[in-house]
Protein backbone atom coordinates (compact mmCIF):
# COMPACT_ATOMS: atom_id res chain seq x y z
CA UNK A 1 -25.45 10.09 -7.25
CA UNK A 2 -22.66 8.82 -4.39
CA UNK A 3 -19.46 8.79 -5.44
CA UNK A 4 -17.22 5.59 -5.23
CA UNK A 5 -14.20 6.12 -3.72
CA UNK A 6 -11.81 2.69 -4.93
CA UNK A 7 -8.14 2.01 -5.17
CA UNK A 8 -7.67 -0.14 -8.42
CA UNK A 9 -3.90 -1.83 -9.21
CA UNK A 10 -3.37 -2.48 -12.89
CA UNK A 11 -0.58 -4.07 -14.40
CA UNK A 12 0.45 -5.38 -17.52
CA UNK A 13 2.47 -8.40 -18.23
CA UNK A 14 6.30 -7.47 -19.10
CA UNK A 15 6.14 -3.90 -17.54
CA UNK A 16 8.48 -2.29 -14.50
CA UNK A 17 5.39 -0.75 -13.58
CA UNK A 18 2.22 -0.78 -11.98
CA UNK A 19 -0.79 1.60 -12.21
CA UNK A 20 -2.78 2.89 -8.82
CA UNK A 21 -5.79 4.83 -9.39
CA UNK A 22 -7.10 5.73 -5.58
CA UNK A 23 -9.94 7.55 -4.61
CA UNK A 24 -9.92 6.02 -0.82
CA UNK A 25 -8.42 8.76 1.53
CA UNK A 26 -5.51 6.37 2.83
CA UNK A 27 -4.35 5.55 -0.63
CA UNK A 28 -3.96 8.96 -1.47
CA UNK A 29 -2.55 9.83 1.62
CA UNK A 30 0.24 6.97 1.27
CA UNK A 31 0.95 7.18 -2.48
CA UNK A 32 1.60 11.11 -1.68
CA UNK A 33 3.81 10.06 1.15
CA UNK A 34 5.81 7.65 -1.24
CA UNK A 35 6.12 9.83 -3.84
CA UNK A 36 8.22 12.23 -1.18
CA UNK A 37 10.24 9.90 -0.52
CA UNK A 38 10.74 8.34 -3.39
CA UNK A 39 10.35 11.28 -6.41
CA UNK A 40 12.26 9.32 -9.36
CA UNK A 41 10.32 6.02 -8.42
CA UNK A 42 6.90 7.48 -7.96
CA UNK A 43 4.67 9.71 -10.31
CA UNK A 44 1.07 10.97 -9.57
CA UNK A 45 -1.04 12.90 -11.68
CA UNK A 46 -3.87 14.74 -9.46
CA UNK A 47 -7.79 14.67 -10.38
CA UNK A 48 -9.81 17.74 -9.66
CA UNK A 49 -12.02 15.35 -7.46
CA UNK A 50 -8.76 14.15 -5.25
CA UNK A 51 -8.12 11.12 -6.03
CA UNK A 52 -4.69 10.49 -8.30
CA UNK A 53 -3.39 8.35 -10.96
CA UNK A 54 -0.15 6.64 -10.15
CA UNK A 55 2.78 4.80 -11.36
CA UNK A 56 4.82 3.02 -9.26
CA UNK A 57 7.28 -0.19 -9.31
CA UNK A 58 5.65 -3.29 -10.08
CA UNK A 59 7.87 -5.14 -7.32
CA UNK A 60 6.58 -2.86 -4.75
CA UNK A 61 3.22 -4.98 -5.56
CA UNK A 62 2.49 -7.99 -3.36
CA UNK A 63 -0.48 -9.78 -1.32
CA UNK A 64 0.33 -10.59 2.04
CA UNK A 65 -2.61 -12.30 3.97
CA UNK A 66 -3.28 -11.63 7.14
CA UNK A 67 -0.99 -13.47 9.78
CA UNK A 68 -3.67 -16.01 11.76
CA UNK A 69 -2.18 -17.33 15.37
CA UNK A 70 -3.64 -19.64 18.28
CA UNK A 71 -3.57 -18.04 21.57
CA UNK A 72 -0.49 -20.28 22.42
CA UNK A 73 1.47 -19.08 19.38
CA UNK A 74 0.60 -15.31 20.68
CA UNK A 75 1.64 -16.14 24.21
CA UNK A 76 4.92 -17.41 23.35
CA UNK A 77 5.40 -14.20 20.82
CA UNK A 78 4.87 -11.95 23.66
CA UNK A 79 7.11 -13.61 25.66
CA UNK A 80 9.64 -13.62 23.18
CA UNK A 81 9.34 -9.68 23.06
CA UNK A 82 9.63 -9.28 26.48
CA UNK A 83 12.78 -11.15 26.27
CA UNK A 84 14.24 -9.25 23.61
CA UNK A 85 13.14 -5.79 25.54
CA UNK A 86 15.53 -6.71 28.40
């Protein structure tokens, strides 16, 4: 049997919090880093199998789709980099 490795977000209505259960290695790997840095905001619990079961802010939780540009719109970006970089 293959294992599925997922990263579920659960959250309930009226709660600070949200719940991560990962199994993917860069979930782990980033909910680890942000418990470091943040200890009194973040709290995993560690499965024998590696992944973890997390709690973390609820505002921290957000979709942000994927910025979509035209060629012209990623010209004059550049350009406007290069003009900062001076």
């Amino acid at each position: 049997m293959e294992l599925i490795r997922e990263t579920v977000f659960e959250h309930e209505e009226g709660r600070e919090t949200a719940t991560i259960t990962a199994a993917e290695q860069w979930s782990v790997n980033l909910l680890k880093k942000l418990a470091v840095e943040y200890p009194e905001q973040v709290t995993i619990y560690e499965n024998k199998d590696g992944s973890i079961f997390a709690h973390v802010p609820f505002k921290w939780m957000r979709l942000k789709p994927t910025r979509v540009m035209s060629e012209a719109q990623k010209e004059a970006l550049a350009e406007a980099r290069k003009k900062i970089r001076r």
